[in-house]
C-alpha atoms as a PDB file:
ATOM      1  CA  UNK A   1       0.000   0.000   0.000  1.00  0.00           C
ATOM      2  CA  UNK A   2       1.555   3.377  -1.122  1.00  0.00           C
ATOM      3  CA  UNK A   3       2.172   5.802   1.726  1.00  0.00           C
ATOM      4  CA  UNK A   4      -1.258   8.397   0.732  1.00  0.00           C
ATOM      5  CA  UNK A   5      -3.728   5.426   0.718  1.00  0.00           C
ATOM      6  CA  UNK A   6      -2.252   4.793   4.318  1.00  0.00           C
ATOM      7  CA  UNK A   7      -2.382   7.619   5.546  1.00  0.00           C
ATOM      8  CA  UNK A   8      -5.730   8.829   3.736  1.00  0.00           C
ATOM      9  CA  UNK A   9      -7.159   5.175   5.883  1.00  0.00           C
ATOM     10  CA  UNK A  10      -5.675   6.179   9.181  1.00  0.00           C
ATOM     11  CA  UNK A  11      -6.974   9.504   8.677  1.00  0.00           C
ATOM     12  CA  UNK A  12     -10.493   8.236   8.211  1.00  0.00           C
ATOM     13  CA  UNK A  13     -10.473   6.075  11.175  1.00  0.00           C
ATOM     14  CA  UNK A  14      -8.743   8.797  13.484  1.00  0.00           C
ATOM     15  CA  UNK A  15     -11.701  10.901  12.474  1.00  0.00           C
ATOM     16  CA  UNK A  16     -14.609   8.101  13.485  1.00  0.00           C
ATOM     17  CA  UNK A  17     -12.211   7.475  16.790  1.00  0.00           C
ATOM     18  CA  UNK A  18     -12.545  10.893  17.659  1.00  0.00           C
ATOM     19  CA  UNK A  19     -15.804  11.605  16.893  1.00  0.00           C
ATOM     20  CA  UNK A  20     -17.051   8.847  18.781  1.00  0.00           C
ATOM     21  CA  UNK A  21     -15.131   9.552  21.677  1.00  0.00           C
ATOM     22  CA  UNK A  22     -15.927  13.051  22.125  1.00  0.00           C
ATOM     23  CA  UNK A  23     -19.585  12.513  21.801  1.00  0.00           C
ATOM     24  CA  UNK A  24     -19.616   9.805  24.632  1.00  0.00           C
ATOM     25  CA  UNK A  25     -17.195  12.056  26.487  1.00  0.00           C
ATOM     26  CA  UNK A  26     -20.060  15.186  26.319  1.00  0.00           C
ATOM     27  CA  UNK A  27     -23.062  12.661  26.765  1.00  0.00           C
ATOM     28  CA  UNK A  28     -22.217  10.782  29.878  1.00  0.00           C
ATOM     29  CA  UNK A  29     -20.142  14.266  31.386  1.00  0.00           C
ATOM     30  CA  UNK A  30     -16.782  12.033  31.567  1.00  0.00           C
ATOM     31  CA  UNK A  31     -13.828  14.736  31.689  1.00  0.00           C
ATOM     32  CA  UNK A  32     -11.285  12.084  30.856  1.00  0.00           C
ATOM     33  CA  UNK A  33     -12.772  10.535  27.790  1.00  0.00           C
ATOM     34  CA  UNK A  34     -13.313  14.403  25.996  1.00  0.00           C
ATOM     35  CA  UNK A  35      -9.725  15.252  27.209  1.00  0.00           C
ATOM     36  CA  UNK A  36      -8.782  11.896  24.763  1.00  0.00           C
ATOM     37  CA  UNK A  37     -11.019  13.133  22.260  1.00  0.00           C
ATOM     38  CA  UNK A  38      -8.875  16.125  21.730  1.00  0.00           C
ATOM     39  CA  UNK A  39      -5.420  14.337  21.028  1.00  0.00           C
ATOM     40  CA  UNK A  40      -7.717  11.919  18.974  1.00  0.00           C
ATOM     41  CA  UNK A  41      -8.792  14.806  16.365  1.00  0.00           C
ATOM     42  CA  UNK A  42      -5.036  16.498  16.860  1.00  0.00           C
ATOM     43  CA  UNK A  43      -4.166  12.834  15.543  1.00  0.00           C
ATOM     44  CA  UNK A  44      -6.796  13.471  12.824  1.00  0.00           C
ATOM     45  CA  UNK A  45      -5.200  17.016  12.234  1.00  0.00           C
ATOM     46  CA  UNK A  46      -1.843  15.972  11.859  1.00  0.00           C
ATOM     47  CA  UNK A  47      -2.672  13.310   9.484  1.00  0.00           C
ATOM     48  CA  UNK A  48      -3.678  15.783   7.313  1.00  0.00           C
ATOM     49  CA  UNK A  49      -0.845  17.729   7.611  1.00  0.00           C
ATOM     50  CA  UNK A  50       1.185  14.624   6.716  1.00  0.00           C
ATOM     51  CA  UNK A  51      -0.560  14.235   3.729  1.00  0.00           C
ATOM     52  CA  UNK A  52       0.219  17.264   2.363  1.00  0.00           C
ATOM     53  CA  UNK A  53       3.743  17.748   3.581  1.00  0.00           C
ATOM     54  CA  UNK A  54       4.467  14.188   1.958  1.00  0.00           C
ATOM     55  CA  UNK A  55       3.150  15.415  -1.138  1.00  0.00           C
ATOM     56  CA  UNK A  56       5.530  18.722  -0.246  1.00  0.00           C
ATOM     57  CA  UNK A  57       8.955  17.149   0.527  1.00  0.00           C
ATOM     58  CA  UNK A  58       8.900  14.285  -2.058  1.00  0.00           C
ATOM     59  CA  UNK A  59       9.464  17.017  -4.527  1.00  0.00           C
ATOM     60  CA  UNK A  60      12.823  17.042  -6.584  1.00  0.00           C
ATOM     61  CA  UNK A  61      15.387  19.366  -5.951  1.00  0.00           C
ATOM     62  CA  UNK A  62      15.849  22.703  -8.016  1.00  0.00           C
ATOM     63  CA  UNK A  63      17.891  25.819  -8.460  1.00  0.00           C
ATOM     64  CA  UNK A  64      15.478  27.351  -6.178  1.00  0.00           C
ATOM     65  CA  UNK A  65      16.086  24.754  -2.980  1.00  0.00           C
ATOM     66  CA  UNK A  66      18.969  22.471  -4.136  1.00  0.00           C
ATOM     67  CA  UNK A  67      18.348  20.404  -1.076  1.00  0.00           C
ATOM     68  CA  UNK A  68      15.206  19.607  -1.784  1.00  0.00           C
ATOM     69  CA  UNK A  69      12.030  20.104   0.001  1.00  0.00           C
ATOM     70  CA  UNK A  70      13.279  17.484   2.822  1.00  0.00           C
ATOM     71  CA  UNK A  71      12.481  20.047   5.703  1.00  0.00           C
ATOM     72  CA  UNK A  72       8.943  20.168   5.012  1.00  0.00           C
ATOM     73  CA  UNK A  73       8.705  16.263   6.947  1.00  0.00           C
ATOM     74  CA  UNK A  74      10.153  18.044  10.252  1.00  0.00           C
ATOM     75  CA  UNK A  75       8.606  21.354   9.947  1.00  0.00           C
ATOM     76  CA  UNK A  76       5.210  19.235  10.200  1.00  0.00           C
ATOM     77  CA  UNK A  77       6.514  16.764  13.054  1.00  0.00           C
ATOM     78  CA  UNK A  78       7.122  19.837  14.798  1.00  0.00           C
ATOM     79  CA  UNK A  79       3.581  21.492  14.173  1.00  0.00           C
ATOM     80  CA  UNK A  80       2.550  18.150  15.901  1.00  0.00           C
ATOM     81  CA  UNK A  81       4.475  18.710  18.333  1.00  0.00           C
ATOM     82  CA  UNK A  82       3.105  21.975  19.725  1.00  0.00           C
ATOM     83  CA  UNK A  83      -0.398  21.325  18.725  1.00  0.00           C
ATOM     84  CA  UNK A  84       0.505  17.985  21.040  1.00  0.00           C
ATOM     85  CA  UNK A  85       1.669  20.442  24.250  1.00  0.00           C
ATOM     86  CA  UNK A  86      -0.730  23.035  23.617  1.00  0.00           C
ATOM     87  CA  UNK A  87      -3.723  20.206  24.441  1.00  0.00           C
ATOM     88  CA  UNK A  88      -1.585  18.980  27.242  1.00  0.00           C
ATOM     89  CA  UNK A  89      -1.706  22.518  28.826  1.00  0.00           C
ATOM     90  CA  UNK A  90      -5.545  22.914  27.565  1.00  0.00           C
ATOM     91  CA  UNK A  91      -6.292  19.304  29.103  1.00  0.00           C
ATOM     92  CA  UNK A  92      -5.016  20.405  32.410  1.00  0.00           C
ATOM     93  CA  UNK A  93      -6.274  23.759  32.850  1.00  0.00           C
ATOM     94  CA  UNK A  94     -10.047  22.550  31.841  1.00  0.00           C
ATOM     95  CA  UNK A  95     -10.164  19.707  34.441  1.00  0.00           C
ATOM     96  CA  UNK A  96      -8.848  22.134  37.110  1.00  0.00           C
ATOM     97  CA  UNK A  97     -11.686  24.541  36.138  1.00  0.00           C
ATOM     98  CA  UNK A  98     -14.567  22.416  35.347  1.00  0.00           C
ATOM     99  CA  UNK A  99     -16.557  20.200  37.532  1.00  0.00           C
ATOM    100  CA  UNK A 100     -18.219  16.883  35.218  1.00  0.00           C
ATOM    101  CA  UNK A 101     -21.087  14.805  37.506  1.00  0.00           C
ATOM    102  CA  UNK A 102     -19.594  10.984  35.476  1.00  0.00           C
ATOM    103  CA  UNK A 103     -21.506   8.184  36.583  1.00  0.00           C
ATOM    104  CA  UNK A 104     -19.733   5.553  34.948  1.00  0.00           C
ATOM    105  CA  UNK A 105     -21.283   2.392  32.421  1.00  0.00           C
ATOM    106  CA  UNK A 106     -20.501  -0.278  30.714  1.00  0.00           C
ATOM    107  CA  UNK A 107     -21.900   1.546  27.477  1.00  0.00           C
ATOM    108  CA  UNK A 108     -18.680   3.626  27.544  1.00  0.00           C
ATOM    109  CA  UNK A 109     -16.638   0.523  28.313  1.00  0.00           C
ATOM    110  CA  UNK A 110     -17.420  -0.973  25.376  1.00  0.00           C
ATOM    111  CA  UNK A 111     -17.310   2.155  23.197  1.00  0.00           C
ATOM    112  CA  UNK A 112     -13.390   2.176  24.691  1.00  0.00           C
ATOM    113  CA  UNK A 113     -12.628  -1.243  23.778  1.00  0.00           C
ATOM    114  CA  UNK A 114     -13.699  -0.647  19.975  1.00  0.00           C
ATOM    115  CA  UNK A 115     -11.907   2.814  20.595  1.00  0.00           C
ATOM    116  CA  UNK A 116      -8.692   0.786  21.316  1.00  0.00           C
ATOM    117  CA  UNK A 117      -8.935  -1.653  18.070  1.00  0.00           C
ATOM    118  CA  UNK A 118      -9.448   0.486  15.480  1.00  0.00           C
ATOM    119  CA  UNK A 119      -6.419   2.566  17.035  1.00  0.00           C
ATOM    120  CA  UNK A 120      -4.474  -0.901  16.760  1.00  0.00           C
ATOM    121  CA  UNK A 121      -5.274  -0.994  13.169  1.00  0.00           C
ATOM    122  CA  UNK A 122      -3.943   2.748  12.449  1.00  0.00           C
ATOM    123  CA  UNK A 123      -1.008   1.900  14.869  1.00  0.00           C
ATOM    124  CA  UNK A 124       0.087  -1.244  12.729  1.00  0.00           C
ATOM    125  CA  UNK A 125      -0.890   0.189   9.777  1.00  0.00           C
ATOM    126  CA  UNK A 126       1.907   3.450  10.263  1.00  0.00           C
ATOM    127  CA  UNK A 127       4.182   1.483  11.765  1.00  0.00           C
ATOM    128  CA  UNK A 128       4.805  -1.398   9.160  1.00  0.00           C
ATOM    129  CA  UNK A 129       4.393   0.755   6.280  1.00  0.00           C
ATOM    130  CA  UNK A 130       6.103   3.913   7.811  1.00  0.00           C
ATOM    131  CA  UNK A 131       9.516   1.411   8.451  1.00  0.00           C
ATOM    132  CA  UNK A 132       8.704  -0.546   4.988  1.00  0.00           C
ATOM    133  CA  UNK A 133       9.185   2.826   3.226  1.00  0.00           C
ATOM    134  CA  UNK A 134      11.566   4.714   5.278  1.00  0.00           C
ATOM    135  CA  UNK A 135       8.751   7.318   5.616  1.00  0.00           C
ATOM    136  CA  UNK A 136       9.841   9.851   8.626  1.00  0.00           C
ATOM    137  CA  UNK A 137       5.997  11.395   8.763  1.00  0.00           C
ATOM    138  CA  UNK A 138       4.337   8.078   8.627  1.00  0.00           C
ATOM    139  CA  UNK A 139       6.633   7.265  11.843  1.00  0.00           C
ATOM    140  CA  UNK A 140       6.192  10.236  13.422  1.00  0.00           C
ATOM    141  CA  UNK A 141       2.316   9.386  13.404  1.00  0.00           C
ATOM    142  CA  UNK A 142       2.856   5.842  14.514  1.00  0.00           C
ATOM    143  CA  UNK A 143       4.605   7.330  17.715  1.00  0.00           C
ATOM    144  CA  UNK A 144       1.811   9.611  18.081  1.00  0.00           C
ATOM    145  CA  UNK A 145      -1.152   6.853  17.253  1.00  0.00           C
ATOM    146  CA  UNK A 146       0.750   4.620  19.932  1.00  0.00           C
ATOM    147  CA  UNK A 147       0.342   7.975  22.519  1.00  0.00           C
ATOM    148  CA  UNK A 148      -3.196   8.225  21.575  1.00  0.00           C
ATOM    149  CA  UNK A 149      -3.823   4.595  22.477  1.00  0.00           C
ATOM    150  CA  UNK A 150      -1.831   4.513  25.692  1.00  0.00           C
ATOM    151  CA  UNK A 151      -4.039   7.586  26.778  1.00  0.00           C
ATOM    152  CA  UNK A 152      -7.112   5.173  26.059  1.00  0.00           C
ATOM    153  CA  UNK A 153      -5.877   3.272  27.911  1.00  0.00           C
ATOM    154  CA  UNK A 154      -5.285   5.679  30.975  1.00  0.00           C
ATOM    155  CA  UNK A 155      -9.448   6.548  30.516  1.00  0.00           C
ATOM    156  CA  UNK A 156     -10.385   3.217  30.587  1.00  0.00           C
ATOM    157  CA  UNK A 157      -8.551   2.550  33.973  1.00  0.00           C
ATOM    158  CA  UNK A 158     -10.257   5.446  35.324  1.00  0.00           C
ATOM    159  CA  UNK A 159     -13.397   4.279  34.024  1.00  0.00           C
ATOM    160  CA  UNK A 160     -13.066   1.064  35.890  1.00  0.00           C
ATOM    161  CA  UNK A 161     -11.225   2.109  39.207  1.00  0.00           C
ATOM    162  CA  UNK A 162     -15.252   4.932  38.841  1.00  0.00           C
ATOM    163  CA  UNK A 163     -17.091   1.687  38.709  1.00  0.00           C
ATOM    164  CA  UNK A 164     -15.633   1.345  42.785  1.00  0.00           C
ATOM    165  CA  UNK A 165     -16.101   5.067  43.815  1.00  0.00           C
ATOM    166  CA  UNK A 166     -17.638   4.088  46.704  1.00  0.00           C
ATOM    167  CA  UNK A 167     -14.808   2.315  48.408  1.00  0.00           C
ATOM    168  CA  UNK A 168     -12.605   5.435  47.084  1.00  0.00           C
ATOM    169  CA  UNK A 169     -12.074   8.391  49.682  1.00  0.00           C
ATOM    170  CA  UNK A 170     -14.596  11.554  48.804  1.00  0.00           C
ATOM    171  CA  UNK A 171     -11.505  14.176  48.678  1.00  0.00           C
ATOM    172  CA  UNK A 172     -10.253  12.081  45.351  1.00  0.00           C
ATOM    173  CA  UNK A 173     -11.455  13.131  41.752  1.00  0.00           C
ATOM    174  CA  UNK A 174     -10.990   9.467  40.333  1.00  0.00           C
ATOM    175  CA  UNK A 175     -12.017  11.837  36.693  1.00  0.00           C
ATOM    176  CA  UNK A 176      -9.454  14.742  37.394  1.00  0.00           C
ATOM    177  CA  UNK A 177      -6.751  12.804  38.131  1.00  0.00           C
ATOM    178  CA  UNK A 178      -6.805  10.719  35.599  1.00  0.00           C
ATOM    179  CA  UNK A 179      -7.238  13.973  32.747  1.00  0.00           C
ATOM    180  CA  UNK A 180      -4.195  15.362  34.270  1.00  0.00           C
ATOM    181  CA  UNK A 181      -2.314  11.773  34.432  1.00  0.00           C
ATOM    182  CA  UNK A 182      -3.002  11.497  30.629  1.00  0.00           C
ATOM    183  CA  UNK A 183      -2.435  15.674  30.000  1.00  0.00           C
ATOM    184  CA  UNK A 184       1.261  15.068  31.429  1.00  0.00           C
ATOM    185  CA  UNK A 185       1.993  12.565  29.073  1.00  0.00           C
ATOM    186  CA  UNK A 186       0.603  14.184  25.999  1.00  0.00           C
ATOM    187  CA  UNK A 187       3.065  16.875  27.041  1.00  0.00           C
ATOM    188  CA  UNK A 188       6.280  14.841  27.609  1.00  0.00           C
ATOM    189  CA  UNK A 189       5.586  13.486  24.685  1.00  0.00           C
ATOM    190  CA  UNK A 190       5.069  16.725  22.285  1.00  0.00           C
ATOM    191  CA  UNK A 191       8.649  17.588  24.005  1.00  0.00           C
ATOM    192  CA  UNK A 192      10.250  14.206  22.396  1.00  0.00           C
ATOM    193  CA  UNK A 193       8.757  15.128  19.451  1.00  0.00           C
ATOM    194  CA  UNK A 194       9.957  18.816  19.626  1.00  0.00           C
ATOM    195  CA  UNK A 195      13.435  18.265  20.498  1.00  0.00           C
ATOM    196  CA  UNK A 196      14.130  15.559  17.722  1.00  0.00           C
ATOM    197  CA  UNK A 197      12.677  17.483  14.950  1.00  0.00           C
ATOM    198  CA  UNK A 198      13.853  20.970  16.218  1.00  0.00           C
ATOM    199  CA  UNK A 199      17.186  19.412  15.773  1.00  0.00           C
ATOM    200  CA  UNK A 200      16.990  17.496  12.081  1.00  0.00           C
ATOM    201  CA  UNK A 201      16.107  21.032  11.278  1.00  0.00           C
ATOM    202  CA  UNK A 202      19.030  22.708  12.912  1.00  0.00           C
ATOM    203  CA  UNK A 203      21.340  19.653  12.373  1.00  0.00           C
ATOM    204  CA  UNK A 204      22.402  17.533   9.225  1.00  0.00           C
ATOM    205  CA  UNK A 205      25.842  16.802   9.353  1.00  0.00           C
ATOM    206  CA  UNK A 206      25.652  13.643  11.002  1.00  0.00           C
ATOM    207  CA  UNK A 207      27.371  10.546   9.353  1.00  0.00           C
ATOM    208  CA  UNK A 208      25.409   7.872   7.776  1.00  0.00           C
ATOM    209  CA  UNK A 209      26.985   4.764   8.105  1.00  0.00           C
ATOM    210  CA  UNK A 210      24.591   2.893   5.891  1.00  0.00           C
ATOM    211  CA  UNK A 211      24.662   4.653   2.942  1.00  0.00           C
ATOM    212  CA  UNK A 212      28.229   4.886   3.351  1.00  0.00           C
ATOM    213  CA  UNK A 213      28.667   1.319   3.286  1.00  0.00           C
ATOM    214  CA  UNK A 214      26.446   1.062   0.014  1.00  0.00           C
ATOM    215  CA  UNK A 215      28.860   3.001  -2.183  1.00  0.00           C
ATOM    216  CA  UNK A 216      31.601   1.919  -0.698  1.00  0.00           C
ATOM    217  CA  UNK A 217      30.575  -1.467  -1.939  1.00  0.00           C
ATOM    218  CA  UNK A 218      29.880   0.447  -5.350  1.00  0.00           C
ATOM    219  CA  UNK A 219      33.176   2.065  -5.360  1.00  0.00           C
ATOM    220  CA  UNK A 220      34.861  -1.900  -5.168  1.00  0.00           C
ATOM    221  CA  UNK A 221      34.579  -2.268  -8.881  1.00  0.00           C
ATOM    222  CA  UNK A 222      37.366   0.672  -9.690  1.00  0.00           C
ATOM    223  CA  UNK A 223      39.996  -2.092  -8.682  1.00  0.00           C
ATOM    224  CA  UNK A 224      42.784  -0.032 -10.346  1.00  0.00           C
ATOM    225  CA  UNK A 225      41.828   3.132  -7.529  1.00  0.00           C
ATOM    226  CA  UNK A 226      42.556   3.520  -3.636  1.00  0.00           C
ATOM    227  CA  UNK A 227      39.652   5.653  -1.876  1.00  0.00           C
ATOM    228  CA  UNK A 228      41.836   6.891   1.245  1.00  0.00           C
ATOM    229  CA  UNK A 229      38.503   8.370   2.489  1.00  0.00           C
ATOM    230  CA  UNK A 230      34.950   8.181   2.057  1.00  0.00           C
ATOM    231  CA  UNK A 231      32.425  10.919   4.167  1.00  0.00           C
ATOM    232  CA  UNK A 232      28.431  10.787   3.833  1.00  0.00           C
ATOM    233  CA  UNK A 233      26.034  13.338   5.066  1.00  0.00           C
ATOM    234  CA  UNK A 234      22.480  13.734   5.441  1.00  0.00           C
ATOM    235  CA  UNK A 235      21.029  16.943   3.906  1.00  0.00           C
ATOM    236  CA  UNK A 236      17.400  17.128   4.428  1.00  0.00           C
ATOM    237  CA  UNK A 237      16.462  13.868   2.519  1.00  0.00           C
ATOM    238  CA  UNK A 238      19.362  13.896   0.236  1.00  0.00           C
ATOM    239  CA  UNK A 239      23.060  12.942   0.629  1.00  0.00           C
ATOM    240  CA  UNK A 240      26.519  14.211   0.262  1.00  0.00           C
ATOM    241  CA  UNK A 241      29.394  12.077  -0.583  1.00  0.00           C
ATOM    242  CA  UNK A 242      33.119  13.571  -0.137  1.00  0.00           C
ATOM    243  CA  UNK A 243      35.524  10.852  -1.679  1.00  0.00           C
ATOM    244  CA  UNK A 244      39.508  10.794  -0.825  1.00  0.00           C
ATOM    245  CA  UNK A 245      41.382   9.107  -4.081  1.00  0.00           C
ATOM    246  CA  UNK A 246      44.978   7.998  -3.555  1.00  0.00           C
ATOM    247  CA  UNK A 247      46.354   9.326  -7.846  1.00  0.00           C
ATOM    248  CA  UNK A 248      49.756   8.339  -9.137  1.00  0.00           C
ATOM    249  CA  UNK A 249      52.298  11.070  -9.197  1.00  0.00           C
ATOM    250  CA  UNK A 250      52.260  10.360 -13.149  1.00  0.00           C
ATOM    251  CA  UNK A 251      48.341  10.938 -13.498  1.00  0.00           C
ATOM    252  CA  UNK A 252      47.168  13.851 -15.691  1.00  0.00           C
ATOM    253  CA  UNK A 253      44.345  16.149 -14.799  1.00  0.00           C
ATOM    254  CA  UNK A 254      42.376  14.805 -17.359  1.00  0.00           C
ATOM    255  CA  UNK A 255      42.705  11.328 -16.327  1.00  0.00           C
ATOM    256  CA  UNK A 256      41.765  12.670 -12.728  1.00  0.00           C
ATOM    257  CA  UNK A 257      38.587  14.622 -14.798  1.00  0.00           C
ATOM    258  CA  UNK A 258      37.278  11.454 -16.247  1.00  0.00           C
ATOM    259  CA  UNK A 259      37.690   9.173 -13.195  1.00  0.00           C
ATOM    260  CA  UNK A 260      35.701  11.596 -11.462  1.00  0.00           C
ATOM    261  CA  UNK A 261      32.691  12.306 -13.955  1.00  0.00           C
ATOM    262  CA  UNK A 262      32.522   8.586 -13.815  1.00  0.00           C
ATOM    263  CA  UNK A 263      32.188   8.181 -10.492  1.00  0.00           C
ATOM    264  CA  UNK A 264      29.270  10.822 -10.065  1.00  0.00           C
ATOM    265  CA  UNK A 265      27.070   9.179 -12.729  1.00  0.00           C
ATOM    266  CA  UNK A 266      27.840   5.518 -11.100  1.00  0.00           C
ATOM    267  CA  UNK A 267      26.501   6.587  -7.894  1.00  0.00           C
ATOM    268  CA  UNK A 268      23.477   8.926  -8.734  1.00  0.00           C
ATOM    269  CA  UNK A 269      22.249   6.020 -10.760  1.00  0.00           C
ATOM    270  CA  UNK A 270      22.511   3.749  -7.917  1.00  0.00           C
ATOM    271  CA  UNK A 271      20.825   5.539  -5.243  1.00  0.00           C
ATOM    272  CA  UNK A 272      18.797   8.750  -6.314  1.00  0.00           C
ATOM    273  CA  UNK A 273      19.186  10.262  -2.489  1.00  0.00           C
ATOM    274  CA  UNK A 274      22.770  10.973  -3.409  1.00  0.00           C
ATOM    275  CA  UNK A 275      22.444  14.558  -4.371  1.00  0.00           C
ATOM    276  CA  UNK A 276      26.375  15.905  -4.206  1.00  0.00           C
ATOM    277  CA  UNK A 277      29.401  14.593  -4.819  1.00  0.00           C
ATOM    278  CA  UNK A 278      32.867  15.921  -3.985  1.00  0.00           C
ATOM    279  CA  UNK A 279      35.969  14.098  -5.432  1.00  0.00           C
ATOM    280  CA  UNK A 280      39.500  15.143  -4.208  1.00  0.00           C
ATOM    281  CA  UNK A 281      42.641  14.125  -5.187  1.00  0.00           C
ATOM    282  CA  UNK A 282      45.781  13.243  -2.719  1.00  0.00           C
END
């Protein structure tokens, strides 16, 4: 499945998800379960953003931005990222503030429990295909998705622990501790988010081993040349390659000239990521 039908299904079911949850939430007056119905439609949100941010940075570079359009994928993990501690904040100052009357049911139990699959499916979904195709957005939601599930989780423990109120002291707000519980996390987890992408932005000159063991497989079939050094690094979505070549004392610059146009065209062809190529001679 190509990375827009994905994320066009988890979109869809985020939507329902939310929906649902925030009309139970506002019918049976349960704090918790409408503070999860607001990450659940900033899950929606974000999948939106995704969508078109994919359709953004997959662009080719140009004169215009020779790296490419690569930052696009961590300017929009980092929109999801603030929207993320924003509702955190918002979570915590509305359950200080309002009082709900919950009586808790098994109606919302099992509205939880369906809740909780369909966010399995979008979970899976993200996080096979997001690894499959080396999709940073598509991972970035799975992380999310798996925060909006563990905060399901967190209401339906309060919903159950409400189902024993009685045996629970009067000066505890089973409802208010849980929204604030579940508000916390949302927040530490828009500041994992926020650091990591705040520094792809601000970083990209760190080493990729991988790729540098791909071409320097590639670079095995110029038997007759000694590669004294071989340096990859991550711009945006694209690569740079700076190559050390050991040349005779004898060589001519045009011998040097057409070892190295050779070079370039062998490894663009073999991996389009490789944008630039720098080859010096010692």
């Amino acid at each position: 499945m190509k990375e827009t039908k994905v994320i066009l299904v988890t979109m869809l079911i985020n939507m329902v998800v939310a929906i649902v949850k925030l009309a139970s939430g506002l019918f049976f007056s349960f704090s918790t379960l409408i503070a999860d119905s607001i990450q659940s439609f900033i899950d929606f949100l974000t999948d939106i953003t995704s969508l078109v941010a994919y359709k953004i940075g997959k662009k080719r570079a140009n004169k215009t931005y020779p790296f490419g359009y690569g930052q696009v994928d961590y300017l929009s993990n980092l929109f999801t990222g603030i929207m993320l501690f924003l509702i955190g904040a918002f979570i915590i100052i509305r359950t200080v503030v309002t009082e709900d009357d919950f009586k808790p049911n098994l109606t919302i139990l099992i509205i939880l429990l369906i809740a909780l699959i369909l966010k399995l499916i979008v979970i899976f979904m993200l996080k096979t295909h997001g690894k499959a195709l080396k999709n940073e957005l598509m991972i970035e939601s799975y992380k999310e998705s798996r925060a909006d599930f563990i905060s399901t989780c967190v209401v339906i423990l309060v919903l159950l622990v409400s189902f024993f109120e009685e045996y629970v002291p009067t000066f505890i707000n089973v409802d208010m501790i849980g929204s604030i519980c579940m508000a916390l996390y949302i927040i530490y987890s828009s500041f994992k988010i926020i650091i990591s992408n705040t520094r792809g932005i601000l970083i990209n000159d760190v080493e990729n081993d991988d790729i540098k063991k791909e071409i320097a497989n590639e670079l095995k079939r110029y038997k007759s040349l000694h590669f004294s050094k071989i340096k990859v690094i991550k711009i945006s979505n694209y690569y740079s390659v700076f190559l050390q070549i050991d040349m005779n004392n004898n060589s001519k610059i045009k011998d040097y000239l057409r070892i190295e146009k050779k070079i370039k065209k062998h490894l663009k062809s073999t991996n389009k990521l490789i944008r630039f190529i720098d080859v010096e001679p010692i």
